[in-house]
N, C-alpha and C. Protein backbone atom coordinates (compact mmCIF):
# COMPACT_ATOMS: atom_id res chain seq x y z
N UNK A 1 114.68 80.17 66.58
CA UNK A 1 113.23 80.22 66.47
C UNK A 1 112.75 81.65 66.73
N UNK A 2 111.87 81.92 65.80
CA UNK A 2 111.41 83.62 66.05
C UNK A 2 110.24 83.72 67.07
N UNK A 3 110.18 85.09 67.44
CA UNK A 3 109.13 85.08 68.28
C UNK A 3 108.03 85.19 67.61
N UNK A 4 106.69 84.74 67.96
CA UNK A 4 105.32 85.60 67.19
C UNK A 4 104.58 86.35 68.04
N UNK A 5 104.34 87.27 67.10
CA UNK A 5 103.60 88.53 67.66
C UNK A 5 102.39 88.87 67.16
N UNK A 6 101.42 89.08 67.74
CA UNK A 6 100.28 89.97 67.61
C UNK A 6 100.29 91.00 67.86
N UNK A 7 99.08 91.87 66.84
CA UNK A 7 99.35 93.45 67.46
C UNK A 7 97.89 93.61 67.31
N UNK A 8 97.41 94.24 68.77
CA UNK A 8 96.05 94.55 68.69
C UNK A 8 95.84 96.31 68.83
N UNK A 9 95.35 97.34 68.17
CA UNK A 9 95.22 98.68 68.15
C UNK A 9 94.64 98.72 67.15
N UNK A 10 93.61 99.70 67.23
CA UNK A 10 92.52 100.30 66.66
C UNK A 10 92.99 101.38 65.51
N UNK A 11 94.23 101.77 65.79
CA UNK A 11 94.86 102.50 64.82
C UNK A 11 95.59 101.58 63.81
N UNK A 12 95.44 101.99 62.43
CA UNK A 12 96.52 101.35 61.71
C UNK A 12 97.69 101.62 61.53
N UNK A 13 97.84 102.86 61.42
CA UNK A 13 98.96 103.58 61.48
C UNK A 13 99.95 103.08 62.77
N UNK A 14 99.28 102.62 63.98
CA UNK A 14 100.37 102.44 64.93
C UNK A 14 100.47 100.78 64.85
N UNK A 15 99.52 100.01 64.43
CA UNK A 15 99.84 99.05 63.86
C UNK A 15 101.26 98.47 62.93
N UNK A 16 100.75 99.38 62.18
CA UNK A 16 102.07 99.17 60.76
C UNK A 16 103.13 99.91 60.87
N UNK A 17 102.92 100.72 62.02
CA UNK A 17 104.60 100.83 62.61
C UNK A 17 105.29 100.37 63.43
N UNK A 18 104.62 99.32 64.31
CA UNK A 18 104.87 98.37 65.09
C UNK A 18 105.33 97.33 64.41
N UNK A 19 104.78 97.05 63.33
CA UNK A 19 104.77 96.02 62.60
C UNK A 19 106.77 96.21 61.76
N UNK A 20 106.34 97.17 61.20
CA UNK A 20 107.83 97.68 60.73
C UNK A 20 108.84 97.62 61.44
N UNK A 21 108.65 97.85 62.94
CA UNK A 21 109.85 98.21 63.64
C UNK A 21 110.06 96.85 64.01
N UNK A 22 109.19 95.29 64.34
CA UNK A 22 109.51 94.22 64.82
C UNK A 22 110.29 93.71 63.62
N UNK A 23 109.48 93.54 62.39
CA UNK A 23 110.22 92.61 61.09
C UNK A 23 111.45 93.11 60.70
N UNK A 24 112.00 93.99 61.47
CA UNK A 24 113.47 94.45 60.63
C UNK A 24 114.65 93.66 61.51
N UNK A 25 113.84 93.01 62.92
CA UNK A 25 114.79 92.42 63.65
C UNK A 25 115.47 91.17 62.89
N UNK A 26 114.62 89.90 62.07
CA UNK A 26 114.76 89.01 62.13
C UNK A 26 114.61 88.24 63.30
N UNK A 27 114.08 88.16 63.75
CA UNK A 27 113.87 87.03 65.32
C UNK A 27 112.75 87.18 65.45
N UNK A 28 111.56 88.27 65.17
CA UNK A 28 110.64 88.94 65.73
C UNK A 28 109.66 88.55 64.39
N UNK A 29 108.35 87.84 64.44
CA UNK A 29 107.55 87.66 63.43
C UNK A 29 106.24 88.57 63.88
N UNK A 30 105.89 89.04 62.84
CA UNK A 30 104.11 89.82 63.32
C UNK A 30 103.05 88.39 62.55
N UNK A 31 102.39 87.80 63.15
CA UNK A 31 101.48 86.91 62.61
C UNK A 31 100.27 86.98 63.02
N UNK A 32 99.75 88.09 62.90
CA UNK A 32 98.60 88.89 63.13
C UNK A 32 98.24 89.88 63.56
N UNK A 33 97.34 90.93 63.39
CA UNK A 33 96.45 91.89 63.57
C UNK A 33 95.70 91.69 63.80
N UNK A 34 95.16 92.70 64.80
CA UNK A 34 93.11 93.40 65.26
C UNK A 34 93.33 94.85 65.42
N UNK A 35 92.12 95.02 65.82
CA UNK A 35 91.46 96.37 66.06
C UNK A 35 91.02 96.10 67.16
N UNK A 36 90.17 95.40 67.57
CA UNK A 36 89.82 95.30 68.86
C UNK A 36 89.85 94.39 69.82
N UNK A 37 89.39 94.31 70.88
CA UNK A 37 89.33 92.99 71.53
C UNK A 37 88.97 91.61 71.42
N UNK A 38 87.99 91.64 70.76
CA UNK A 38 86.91 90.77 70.00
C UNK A 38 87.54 90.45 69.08
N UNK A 39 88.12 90.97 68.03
CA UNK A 39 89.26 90.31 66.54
C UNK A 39 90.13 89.44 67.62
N UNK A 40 90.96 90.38 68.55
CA UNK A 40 91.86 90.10 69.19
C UNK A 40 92.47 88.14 69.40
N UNK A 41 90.51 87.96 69.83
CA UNK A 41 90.64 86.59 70.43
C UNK A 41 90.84 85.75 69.15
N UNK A 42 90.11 85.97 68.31
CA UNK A 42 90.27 85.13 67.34
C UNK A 42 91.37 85.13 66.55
N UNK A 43 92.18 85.96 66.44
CA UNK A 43 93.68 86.32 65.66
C UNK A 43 94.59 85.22 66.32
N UNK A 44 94.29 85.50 67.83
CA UNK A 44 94.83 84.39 69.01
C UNK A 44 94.97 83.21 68.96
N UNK A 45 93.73 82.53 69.05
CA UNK A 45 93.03 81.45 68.38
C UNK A 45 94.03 80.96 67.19
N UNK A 46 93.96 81.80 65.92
CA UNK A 46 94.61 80.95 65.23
C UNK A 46 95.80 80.65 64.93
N UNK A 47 96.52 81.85 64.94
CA UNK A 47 97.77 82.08 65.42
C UNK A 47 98.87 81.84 66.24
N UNK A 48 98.19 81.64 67.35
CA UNK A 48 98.76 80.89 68.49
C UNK A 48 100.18 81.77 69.07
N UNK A 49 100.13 83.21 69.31
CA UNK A 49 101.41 83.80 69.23
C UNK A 49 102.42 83.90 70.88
N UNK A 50 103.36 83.99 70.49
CA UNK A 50 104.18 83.98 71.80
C UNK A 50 103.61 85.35 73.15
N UNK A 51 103.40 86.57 71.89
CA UNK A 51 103.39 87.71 72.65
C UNK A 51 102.41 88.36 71.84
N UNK A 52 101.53 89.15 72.76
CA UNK A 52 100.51 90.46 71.92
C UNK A 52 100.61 91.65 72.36
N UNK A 53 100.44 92.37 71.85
CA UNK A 53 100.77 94.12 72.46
C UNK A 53 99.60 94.39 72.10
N UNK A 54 99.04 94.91 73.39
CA UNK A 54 97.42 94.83 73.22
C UNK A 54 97.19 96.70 73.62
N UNK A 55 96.55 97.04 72.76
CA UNK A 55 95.81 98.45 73.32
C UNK A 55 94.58 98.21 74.42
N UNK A 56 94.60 99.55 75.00
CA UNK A 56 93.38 99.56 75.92
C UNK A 56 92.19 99.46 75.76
N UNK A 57 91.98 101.37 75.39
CA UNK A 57 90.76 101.65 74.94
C UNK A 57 90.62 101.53 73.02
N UNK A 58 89.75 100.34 73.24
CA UNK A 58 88.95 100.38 71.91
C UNK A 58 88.03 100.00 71.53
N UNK A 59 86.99 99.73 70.53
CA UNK A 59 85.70 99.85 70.36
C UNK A 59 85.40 98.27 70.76
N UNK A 60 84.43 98.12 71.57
CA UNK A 60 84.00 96.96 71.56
C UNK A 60 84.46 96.37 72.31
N UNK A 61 85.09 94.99 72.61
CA UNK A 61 85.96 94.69 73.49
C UNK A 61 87.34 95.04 74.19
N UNK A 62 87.16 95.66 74.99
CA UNK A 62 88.30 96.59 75.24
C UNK A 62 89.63 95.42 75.79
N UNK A 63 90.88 96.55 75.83
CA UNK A 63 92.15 95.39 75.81
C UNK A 63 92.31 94.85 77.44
N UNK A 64 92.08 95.63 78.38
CA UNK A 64 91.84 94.83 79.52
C UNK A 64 91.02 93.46 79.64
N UNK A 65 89.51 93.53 79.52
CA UNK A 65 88.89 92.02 79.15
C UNK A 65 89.42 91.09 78.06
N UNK A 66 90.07 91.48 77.28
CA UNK A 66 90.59 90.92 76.41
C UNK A 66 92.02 90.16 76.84
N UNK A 67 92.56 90.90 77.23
CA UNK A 67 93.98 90.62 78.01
C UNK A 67 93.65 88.99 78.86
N UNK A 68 92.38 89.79 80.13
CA UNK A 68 92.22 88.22 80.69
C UNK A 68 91.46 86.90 80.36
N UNK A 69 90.60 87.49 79.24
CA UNK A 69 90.58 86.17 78.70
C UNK A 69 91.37 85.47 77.56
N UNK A 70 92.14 86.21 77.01
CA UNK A 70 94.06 85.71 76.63
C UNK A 70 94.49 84.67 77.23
N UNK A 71 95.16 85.77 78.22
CA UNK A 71 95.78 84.85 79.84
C UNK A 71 95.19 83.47 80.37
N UNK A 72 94.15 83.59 80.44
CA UNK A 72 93.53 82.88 81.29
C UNK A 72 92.41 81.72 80.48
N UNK A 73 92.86 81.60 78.95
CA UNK A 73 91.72 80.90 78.10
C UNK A 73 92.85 79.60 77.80
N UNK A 74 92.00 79.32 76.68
CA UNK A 74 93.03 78.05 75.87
C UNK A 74 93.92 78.11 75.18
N UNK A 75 94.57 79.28 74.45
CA UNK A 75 95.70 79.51 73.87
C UNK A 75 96.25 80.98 74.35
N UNK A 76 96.62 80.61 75.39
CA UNK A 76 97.13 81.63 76.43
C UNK A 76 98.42 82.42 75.88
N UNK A 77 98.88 83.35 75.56
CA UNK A 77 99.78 84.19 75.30
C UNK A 77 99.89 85.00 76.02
N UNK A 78 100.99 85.70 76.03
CA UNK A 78 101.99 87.00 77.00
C UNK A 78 101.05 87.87 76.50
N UNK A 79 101.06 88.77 77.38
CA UNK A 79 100.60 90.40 76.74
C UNK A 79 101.19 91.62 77.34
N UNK A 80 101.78 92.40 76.38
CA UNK A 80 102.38 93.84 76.78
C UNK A 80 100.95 94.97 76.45
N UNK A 81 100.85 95.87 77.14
CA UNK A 81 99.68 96.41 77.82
C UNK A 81 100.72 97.73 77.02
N UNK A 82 99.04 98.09 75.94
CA UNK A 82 100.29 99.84 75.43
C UNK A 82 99.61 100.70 75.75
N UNK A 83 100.10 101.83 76.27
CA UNK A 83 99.54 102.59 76.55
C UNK A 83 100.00 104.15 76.64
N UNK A 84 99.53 105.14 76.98
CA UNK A 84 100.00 106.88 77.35
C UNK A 84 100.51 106.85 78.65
N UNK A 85 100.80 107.72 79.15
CA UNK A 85 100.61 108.22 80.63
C UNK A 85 98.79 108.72 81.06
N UNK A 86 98.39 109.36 80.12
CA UNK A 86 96.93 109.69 80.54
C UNK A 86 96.30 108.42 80.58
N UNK A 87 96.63 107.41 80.22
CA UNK A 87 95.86 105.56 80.12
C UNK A 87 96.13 105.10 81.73
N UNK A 88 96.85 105.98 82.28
CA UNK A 88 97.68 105.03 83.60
C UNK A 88 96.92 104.64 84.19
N UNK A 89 95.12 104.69 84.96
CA UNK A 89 94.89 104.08 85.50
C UNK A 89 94.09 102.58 84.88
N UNK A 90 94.00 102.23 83.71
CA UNK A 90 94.18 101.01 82.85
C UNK A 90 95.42 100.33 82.99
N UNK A 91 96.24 100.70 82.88
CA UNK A 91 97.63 99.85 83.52
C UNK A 91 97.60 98.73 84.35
N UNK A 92 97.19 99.26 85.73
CA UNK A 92 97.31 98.82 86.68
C UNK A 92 96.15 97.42 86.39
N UNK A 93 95.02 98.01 85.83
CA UNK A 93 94.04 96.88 85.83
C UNK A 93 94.74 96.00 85.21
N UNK A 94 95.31 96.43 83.88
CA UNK A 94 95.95 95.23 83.21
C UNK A 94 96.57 94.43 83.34
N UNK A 95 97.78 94.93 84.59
CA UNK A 95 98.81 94.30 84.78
C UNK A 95 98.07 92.75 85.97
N UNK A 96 96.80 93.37 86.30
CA UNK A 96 96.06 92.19 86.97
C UNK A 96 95.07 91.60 86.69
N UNK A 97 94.75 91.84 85.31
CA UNK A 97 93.82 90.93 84.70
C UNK A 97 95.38 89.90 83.74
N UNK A 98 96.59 89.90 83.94
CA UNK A 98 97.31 88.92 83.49
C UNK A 98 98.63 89.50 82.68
N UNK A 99 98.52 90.80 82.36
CA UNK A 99 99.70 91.45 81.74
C UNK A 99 100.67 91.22 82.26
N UNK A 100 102.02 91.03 81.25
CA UNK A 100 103.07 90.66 81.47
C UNK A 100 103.98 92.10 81.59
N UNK A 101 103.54 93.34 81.15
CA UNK A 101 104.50 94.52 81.48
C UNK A 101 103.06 95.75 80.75
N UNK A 102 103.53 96.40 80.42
CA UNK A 102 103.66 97.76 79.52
C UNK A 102 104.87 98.44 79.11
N UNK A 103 103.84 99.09 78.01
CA UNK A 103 105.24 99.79 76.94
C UNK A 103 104.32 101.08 76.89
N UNK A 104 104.83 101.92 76.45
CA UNK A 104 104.45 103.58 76.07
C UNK A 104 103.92 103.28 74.81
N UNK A 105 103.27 103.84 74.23
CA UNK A 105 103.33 104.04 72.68
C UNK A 105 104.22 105.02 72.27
N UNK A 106 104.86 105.47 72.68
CA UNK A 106 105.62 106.31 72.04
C UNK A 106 106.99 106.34 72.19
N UNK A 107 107.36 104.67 72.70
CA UNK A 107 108.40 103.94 73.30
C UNK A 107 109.35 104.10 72.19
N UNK A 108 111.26 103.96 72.59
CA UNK A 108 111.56 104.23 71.09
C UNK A 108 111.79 102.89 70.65
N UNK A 109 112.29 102.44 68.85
CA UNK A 109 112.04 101.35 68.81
C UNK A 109 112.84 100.41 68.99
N UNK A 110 114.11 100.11 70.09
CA UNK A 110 114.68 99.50 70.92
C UNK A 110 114.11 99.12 72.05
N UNK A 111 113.00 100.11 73.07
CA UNK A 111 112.49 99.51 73.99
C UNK A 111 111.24 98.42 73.68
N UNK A 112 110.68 98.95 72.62
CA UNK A 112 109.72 97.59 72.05
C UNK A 112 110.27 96.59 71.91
N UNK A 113 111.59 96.57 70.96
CA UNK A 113 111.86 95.07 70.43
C UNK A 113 112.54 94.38 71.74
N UNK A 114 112.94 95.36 72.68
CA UNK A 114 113.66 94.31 73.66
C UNK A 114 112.43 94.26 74.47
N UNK A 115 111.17 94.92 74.92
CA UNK A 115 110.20 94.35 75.79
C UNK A 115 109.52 93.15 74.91
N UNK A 116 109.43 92.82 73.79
CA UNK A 116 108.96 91.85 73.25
C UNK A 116 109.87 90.77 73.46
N UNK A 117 111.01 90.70 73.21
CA UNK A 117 112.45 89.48 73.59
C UNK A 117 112.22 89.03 75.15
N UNK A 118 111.64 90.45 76.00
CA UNK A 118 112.23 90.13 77.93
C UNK A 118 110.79 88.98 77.95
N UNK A 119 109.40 89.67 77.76
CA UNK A 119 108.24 88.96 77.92
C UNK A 119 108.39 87.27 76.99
N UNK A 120 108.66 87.66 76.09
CA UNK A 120 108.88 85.90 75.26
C UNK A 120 110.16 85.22 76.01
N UNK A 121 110.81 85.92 76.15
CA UNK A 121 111.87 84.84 77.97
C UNK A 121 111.27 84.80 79.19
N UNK A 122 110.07 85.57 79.38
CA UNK A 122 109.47 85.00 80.59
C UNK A 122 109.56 85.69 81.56
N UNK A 123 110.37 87.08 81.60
CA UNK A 123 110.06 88.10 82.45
C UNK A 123 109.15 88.99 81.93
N UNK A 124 108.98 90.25 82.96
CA UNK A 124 108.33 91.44 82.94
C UNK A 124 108.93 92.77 82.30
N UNK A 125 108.23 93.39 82.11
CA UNK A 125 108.49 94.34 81.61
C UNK A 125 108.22 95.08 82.77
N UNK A 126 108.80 95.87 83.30
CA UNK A 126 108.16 97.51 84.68
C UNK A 126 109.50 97.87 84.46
N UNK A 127 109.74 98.74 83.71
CA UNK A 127 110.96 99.79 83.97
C UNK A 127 110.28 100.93 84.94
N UNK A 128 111.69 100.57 85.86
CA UNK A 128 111.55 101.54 87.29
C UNK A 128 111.07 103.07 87.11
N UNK A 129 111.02 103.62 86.00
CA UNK A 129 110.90 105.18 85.81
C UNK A 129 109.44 105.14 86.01
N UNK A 130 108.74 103.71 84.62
CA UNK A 130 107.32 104.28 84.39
C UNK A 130 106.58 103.39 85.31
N UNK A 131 107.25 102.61 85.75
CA UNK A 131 106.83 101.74 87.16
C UNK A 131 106.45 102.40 88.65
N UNK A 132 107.03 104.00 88.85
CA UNK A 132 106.65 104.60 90.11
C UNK A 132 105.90 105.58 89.56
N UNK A 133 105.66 105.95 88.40
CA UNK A 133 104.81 107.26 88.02
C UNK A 133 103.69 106.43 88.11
N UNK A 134 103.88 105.43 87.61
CA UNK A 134 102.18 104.49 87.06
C UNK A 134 101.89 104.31 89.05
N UNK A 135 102.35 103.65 89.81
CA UNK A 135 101.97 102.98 91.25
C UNK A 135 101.83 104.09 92.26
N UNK A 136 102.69 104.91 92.01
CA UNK A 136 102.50 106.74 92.73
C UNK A 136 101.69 106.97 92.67
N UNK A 137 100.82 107.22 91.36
CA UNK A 137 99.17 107.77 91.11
C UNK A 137 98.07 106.81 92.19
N UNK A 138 98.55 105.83 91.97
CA UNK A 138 97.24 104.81 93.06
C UNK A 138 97.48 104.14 93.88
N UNK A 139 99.08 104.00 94.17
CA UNK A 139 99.34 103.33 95.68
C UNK A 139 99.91 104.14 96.31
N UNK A 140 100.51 105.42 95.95
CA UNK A 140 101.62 106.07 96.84
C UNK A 140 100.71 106.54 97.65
N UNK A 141 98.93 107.07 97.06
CA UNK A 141 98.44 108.31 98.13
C UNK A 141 98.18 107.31 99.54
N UNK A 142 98.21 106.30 99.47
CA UNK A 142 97.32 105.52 100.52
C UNK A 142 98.48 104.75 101.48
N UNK A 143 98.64 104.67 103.03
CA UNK A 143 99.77 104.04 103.39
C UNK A 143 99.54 102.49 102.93
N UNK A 144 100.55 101.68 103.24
CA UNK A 144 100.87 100.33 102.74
C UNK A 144 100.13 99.16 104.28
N UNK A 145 98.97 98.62 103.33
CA UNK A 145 97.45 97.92 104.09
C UNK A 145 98.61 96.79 105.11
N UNK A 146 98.31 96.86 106.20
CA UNK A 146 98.70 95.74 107.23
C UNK A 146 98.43 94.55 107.03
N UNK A 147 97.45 94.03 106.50
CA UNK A 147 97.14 92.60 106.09
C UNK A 147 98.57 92.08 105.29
N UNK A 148 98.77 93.22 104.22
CA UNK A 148 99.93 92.86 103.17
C UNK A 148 100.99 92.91 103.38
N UNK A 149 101.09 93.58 104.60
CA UNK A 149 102.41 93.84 105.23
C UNK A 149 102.94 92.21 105.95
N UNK A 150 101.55 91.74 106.34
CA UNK A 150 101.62 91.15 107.03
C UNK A 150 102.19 89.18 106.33
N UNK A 151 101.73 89.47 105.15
CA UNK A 151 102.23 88.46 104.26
C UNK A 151 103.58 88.28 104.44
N UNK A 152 104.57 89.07 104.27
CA UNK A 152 105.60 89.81 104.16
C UNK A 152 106.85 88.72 105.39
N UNK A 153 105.78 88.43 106.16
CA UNK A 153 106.54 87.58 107.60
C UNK A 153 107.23 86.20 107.11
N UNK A 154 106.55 85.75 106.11
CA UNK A 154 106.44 84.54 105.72
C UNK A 154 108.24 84.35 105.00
N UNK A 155 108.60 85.44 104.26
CA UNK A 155 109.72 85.61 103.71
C UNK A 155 110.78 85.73 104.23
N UNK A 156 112.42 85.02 103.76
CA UNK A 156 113.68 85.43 104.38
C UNK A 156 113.92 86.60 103.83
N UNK A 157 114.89 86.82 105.00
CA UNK A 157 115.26 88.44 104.65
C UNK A 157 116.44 88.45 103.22
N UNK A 158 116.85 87.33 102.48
CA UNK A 158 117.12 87.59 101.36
C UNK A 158 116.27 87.43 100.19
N UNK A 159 115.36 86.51 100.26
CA UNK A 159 113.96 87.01 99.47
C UNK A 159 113.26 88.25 99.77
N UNK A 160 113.12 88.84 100.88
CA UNK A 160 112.69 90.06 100.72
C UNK A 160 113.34 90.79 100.11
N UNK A 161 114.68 91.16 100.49
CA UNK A 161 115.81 91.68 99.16
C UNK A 161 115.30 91.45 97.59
N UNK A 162 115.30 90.28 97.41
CA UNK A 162 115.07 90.17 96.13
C UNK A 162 113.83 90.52 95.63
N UNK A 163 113.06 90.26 96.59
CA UNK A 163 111.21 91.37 96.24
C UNK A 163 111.29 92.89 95.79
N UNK A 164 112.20 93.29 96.85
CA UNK A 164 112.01 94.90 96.90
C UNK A 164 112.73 95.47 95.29
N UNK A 165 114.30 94.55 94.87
CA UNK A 165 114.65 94.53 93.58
C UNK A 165 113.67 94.49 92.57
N UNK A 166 112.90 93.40 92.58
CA UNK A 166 111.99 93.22 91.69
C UNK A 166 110.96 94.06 91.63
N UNK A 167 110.77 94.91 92.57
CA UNK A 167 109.63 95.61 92.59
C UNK A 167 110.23 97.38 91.80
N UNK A 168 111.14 97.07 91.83
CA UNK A 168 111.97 98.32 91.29
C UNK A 168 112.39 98.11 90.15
N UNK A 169 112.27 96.95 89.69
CA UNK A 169 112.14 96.62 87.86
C UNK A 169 113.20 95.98 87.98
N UNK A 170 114.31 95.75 88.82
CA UNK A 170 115.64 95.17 87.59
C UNK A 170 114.91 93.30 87.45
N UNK A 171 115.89 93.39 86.50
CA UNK A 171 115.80 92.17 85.76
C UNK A 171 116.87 91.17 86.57
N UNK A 172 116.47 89.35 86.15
CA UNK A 172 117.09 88.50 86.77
C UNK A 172 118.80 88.86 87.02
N UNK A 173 119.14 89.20 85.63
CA UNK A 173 120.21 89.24 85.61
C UNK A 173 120.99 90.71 86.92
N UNK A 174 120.26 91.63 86.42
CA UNK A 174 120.78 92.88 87.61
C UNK A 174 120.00 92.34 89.10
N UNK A 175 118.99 92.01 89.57
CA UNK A 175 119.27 91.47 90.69
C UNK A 175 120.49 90.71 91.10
N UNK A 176 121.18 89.36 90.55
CA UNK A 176 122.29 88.62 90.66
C UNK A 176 123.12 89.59 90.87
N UNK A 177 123.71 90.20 90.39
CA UNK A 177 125.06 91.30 90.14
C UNK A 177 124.78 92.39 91.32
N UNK A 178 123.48 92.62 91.75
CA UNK A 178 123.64 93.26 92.83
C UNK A 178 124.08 92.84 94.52
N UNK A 179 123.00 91.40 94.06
CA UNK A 179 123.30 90.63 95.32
C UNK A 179 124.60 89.75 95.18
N UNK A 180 125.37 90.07 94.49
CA UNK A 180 126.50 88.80 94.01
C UNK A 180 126.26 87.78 94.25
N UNK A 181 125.13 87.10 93.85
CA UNK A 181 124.68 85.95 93.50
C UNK A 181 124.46 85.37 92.02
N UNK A 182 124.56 84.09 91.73
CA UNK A 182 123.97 83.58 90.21
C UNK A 182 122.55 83.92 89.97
N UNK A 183 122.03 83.90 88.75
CA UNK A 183 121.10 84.47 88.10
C UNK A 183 120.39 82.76 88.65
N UNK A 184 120.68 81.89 88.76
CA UNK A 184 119.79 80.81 88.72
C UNK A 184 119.47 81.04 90.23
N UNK A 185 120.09 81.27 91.18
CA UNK A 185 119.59 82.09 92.52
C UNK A 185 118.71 82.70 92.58
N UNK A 186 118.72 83.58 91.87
CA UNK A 186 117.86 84.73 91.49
C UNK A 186 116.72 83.79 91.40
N UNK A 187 116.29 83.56 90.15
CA UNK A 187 115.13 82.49 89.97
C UNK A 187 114.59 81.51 91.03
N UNK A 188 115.52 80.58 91.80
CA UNK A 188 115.28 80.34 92.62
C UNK A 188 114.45 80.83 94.03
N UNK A 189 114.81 81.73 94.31
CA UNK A 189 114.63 82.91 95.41
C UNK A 189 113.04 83.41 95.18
N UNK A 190 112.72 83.80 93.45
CA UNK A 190 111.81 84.32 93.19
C UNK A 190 111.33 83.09 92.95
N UNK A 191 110.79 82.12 92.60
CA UNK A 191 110.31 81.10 92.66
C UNK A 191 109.23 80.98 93.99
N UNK A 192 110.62 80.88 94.64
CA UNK A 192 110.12 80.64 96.51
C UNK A 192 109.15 82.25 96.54
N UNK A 193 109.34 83.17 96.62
CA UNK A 193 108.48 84.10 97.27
C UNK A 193 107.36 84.49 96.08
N UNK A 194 107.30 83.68 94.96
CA UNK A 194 105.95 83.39 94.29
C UNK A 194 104.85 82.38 95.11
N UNK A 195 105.41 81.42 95.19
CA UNK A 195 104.95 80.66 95.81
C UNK A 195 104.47 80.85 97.17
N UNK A 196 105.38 81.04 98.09
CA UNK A 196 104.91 81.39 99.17
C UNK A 196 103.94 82.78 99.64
N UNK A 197 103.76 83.38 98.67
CA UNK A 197 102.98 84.70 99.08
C UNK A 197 101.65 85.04 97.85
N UNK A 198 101.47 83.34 97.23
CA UNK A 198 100.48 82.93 96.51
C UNK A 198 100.43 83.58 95.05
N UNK A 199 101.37 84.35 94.04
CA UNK A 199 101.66 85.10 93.46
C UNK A 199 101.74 84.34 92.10
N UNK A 200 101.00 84.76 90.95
CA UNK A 200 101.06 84.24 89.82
C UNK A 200 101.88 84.25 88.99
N UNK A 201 102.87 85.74 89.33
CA UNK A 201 103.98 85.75 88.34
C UNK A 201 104.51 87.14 89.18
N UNK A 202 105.88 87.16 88.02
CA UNK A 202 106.62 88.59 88.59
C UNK A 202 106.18 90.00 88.60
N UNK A 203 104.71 90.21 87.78
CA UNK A 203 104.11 91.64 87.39
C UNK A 203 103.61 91.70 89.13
N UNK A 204 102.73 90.55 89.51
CA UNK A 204 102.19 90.56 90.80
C UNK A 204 102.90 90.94 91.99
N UNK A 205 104.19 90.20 91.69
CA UNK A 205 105.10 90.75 92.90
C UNK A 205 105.22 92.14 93.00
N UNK A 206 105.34 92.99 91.01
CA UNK A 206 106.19 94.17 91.85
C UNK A 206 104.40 95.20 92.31
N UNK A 207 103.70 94.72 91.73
CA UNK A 207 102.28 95.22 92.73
C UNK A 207 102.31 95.44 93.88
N UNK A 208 102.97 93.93 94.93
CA UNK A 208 102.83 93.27 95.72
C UNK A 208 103.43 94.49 96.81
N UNK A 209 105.15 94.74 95.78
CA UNK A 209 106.34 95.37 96.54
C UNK A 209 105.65 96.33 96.40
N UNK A 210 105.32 97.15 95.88
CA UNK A 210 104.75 98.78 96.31
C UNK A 210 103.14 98.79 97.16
N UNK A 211 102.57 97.89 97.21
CA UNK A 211 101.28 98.27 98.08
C UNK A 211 101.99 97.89 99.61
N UNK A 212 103.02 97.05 99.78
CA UNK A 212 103.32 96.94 100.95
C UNK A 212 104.75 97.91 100.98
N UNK A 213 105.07 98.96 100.15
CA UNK A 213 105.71 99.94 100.68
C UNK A 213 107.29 99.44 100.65
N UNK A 214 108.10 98.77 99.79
CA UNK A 214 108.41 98.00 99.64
C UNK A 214 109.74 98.80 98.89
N UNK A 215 109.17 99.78 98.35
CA UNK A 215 109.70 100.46 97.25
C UNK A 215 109.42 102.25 97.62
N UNK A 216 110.07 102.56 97.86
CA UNK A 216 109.66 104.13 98.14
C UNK A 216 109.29 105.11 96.94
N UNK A 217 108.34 105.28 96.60
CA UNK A 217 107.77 106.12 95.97
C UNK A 217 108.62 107.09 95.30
N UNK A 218 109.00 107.57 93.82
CA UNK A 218 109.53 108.94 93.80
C UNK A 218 111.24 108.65 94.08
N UNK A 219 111.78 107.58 94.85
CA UNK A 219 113.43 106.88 94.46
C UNK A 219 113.52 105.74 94.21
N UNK A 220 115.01 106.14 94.11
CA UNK A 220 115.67 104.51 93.43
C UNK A 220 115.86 103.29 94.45
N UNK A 221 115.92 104.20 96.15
CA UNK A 221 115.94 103.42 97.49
C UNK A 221 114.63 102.36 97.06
């Protein structure tokens, strides 16, 4: 079964090269376009797609409001959040109005087609590189809030392990292999410290792991 995709950007040009680079996979369907936020919903609507790669800034309904009422409406779909480095502080909003990751636009076209495959299986997208440049800019300057720290109690010290992983991007599978545990562990584990620390999904956690310091800024520690 293929995935479906939407592509929302104001450009066509980055449209129809998005578009090009998914249909050559075979697995990967484009079953719609917008320009803006406002097309966005209705493309949604009819389409009904697995995943959307939504731009930020664009005319009219921009891709953040758009994103959460995606997420959070009646035909709810994934969304990868595209963006620059100069977009970075849109990111962050996105990733909490319901985004499932971000991609660069200028990502090459292996990291698209596999962030479109990770989000339609149900993980995140935060690769650790653009994951501390993006959280550096707006969580590193500030120390890590005591309230959040304080959440933090609630967790075993091998779920915290597996937080601080997750907050550093690896995926189900490289958590397991680090902790020499099964990948259904893995899930498990993260399950529990969704739950218990009230968390909607895995983008939230790795939020979660860097405002409570979780993740050191600037390394791989």
């Amino acid at each position: 079964m293929s995935v479906r995709v939407v592509l929302v950007d104001d450009q066509t040009l980055v449209r129809t090269g998005f578009r090009l680079v998914l249909e050559e996979t075979g697995d990967i369907e484009v079953v719609g376009e917008a320009a803006d936020g406002s097309q966005a919903l209705d493309v949604v609507a009819r389409s009904r797609p697995d995943v959307v790669l939504m731009d930020v800034r664009m005319p009219g309904l921009d891709g953040i409001e758009a994103t959460r009422r995606i997420r959070f409406g009646p035909h709810a779909a994934r969304v990868i959040i595209l963006t620059t480095f100069d977009l970075d502080e849109y990111v962050l909003a996105g990733l909490r109005a319901g985004a499932s990751g971000f991609l660069l636009k200028d990502a090459l076209a292996a990291d698209l087609i596999s962030a479109v495959r990770v989000v339609a299986a149900g993980e995140a997208v935060a690769a650790p590189s653009v994951t501390r440049r993006l959280f550096a800019h707006y969580l590193g300057k500030t120390p890590p809030r005591p309230q959040t720290n304080a959440r933090l109690a609630a967790l075993t010290e091998r779920e915290r392990e597996v937080l601080t992983l997750v907050a550093r991007g690896l995926s189900n599978a490289e958590i397991a292999a680090a902790l020499f545990v099964s990948e259904s562990t893995v899930k498990t584990h993260l399950g529990r410290i969704l739950a218990k620390l009230g968390l909607r999904d895995r983008v939230q956690a790795v939020i979660l792991g860097y405002e409570c310091g979780l993740v050191e800024i600037g390394s791989d520690r």
